[in-house]
Protein backbone atom coordinates (compact mmCIF):
# COMPACT_ATOMS: atom_id res chain seq x y z
CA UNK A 1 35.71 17.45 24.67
CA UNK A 2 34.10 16.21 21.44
CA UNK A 3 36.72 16.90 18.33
CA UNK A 4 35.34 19.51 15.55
CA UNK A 5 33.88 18.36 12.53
CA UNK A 6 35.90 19.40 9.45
CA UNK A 7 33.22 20.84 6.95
CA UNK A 8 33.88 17.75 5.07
CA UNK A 9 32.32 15.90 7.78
CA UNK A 10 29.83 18.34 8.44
CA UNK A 11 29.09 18.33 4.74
CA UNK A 12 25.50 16.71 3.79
CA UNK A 13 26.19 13.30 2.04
CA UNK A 14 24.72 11.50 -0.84
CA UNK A 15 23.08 8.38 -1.18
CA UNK A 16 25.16 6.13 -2.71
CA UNK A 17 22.43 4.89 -4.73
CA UNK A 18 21.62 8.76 -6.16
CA UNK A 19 25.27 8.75 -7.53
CA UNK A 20 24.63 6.67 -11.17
CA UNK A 21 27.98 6.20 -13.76
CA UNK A 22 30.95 7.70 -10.73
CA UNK A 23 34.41 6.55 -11.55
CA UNK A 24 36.70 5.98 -9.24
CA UNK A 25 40.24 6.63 -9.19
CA UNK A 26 43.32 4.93 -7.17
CA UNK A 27 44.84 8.18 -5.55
CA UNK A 28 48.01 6.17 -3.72
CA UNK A 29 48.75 2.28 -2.19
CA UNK A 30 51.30 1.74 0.05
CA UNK A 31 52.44 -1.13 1.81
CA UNK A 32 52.19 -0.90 5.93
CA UNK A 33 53.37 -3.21 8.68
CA UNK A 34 53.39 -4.05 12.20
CA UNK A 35 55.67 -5.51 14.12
CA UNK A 36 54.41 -8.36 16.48
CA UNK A 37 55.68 -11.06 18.47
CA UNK A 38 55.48 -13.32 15.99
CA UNK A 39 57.30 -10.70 13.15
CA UNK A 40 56.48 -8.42 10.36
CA UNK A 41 52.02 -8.14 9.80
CA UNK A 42 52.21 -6.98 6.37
CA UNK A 43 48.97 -5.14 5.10
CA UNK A 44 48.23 -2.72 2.56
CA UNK A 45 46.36 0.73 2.79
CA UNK A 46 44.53 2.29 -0.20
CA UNK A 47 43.41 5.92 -0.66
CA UNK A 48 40.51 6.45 -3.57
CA UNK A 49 38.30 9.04 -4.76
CA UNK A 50 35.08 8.63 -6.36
CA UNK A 51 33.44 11.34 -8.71
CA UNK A 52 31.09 11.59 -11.04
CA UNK A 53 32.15 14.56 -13.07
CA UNK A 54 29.48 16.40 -12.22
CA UNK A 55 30.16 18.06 -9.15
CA UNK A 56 29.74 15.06 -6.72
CA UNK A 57 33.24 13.92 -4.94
CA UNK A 58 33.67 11.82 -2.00
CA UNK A 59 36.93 10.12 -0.89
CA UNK A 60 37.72 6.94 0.93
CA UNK A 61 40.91 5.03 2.64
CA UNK A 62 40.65 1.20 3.09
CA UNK A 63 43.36 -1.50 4.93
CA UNK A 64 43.49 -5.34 3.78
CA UNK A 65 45.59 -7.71 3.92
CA UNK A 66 45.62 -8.04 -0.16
CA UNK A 67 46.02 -4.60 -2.20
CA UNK A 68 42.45 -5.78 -4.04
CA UNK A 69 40.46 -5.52 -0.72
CA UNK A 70 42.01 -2.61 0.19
CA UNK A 71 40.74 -1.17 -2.86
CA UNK A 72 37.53 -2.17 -3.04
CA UNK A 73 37.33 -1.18 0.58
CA UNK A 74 38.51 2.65 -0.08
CA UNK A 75 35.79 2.55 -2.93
CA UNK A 76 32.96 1.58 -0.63
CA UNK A 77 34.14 4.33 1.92
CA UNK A 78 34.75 6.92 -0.76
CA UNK A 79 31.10 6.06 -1.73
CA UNK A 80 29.57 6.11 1.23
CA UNK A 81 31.28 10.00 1.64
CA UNK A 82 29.82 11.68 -1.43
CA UNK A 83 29.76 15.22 -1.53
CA UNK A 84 27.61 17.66 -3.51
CA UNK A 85 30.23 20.92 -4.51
CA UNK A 86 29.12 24.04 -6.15
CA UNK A 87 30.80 24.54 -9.76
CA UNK A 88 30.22 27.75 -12.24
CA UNK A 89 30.50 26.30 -15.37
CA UNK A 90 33.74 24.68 -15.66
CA UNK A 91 35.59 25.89 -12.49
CA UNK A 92 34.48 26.97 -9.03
CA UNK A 93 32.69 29.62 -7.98
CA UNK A 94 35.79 31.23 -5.62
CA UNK A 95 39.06 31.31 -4.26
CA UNK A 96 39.75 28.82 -1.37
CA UNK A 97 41.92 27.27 0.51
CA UNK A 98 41.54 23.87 2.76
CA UNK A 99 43.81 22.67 5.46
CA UNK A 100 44.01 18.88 6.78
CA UNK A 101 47.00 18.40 9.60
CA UNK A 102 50.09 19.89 8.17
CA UNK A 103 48.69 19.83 4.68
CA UNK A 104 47.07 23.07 2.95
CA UNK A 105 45.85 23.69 -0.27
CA UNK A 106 44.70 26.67 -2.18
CA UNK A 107 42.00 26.54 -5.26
CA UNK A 108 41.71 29.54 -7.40
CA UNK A 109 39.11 29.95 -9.91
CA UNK A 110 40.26 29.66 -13.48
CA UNK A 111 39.67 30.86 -17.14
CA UNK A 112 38.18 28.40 -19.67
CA UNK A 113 40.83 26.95 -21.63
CA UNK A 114 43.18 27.09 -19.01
CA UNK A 115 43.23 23.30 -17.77
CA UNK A 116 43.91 21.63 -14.28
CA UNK A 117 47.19 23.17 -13.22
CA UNK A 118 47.76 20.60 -9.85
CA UNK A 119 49.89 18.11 -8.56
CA UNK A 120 48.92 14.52 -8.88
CA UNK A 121 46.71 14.26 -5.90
CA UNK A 122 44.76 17.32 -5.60
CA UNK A 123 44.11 16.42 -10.01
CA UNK A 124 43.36 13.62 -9.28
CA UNK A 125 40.26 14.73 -6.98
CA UNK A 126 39.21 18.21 -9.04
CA UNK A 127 38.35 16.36 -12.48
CA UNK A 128 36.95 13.54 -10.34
CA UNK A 129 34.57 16.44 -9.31
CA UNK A 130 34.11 17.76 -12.53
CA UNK A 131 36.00 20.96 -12.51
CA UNK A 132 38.13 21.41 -15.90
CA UNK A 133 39.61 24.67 -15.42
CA UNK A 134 41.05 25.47 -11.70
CA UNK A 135 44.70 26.61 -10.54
CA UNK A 136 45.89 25.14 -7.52
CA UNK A 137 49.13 25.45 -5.09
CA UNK A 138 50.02 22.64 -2.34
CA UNK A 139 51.73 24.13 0.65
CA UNK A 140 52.87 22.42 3.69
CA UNK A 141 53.35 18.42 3.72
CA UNK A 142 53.03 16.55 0.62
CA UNK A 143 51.92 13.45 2.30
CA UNK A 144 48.98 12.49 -0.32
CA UNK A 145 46.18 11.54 2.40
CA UNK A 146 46.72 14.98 4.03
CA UNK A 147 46.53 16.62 1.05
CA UNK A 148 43.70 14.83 -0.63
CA UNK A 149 41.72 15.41 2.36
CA UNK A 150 43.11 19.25 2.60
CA UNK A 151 41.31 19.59 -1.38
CA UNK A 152 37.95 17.93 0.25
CA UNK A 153 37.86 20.50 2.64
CA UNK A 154 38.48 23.29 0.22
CA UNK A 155 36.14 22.18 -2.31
CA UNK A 156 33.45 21.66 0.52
CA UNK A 157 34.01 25.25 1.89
CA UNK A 158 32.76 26.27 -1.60
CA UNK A 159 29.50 28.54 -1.44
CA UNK A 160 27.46 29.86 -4.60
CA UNK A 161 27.65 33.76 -4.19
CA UNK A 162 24.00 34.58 -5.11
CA UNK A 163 23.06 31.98 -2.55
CA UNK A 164 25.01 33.19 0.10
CA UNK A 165 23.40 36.61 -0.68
CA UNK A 166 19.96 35.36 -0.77
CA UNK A 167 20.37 33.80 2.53
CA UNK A 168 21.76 36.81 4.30
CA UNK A 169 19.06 39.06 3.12
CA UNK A 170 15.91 36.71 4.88
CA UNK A 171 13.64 39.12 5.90
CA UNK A 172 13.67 40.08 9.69
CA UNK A 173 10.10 37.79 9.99
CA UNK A 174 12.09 34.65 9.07
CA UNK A 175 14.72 35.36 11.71
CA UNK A 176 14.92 34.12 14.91
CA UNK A 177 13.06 36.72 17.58
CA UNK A 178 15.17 38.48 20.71
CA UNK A 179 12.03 40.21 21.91
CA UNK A 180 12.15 37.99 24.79
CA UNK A 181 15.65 39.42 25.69
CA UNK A 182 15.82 42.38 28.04
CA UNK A 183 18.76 44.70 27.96
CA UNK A 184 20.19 45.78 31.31
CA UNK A 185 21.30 49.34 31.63
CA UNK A 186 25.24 50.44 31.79
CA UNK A 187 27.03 50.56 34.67
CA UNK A 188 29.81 52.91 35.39
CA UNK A 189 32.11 51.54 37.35
């Protein structure tokens, strides 16, 4: 049994070429190790996200042995994961909510004016992405790759109404046909 593809995953990426002047931010680094016969392997893991304030966001984790590769590493990833998310004007077009493991996150749409009201993480990734005005609320674990990856799957859950609306309403021509499909009558019984 295959695993399901978060809509992050399922998500249409960028080019990493079509994303000009992104900046990158350093979400978390922490130091890792395993234990082998001959003792400690210390390494270092990196979590980044990429934006370009305009509504493109992708995220990326990378593991070296120094913290600059690891870096570098999470910014090639986080690159190579660009997403495109809706925004209406300077927040986003609904309410949503995004769930990674134990980590969930709620977005709310917000008032101009109003600001980023988020913990560091999920801030870190919404004005990445452009959005200035948003209200936010972590619930479940705080562990920062959960919940970083909880506000990617939020953000790419996010649909433009009138587009939705438009694509609902195809005419029956454009829709697949069921002529071919013959009912059976009810049985009693």
């Amino acid at each position: 049994m295959s695993p399901k593809l978060s809509l992050y995953d399922a998500a249409p990426k960028l080019k990493p070429e079509d994303v000009v002047q992104a900046t990158e931010r350093v979400i978390m680094i922490r130091r890792i190790s395993k234990v082998t016969a001959g003792g400690k392997h210390l390494r270092f893991n990196a979590l980044a996200a990429l934006g370009d304030g305009r509504g493109n966001i992708g995220l990326g984790l990378g593991k070296a042995d120094a913290v600059p590769d690891a870096v570098r590493k999470a910014v090639s990833a986080a690159r190579k994961n660009m997403i495109r998310i809706p925004l209406r004007g300077s927040t986003i077009p609904h309410e949503t909510r995004g769930k990674f493991s134990a980590s969930e996150v709620m977005l709310k749409p917000a008032v101009s004016g109003t600001g980023v009201v988020a913990g560091a993480t999920v801030r870190a990734v919404v004005e990445l992405a452009g959005v200035k005005d948003i209200l936010t609320k972590s619930l479940g674990s705080p562990n920062r790759i959960n919940l970083a990856k909880a506000t990617l799957e939020a953000l790419a859950s996010l649909r433009l109404p009138e587009e939705e609306v438009a694509k609902r309403l195809q005419p029956l021509a454009t829709r697949p046909d069921r002529s071919d499909r013959t009912q059976e009558p009810l049985r009693n019984g």
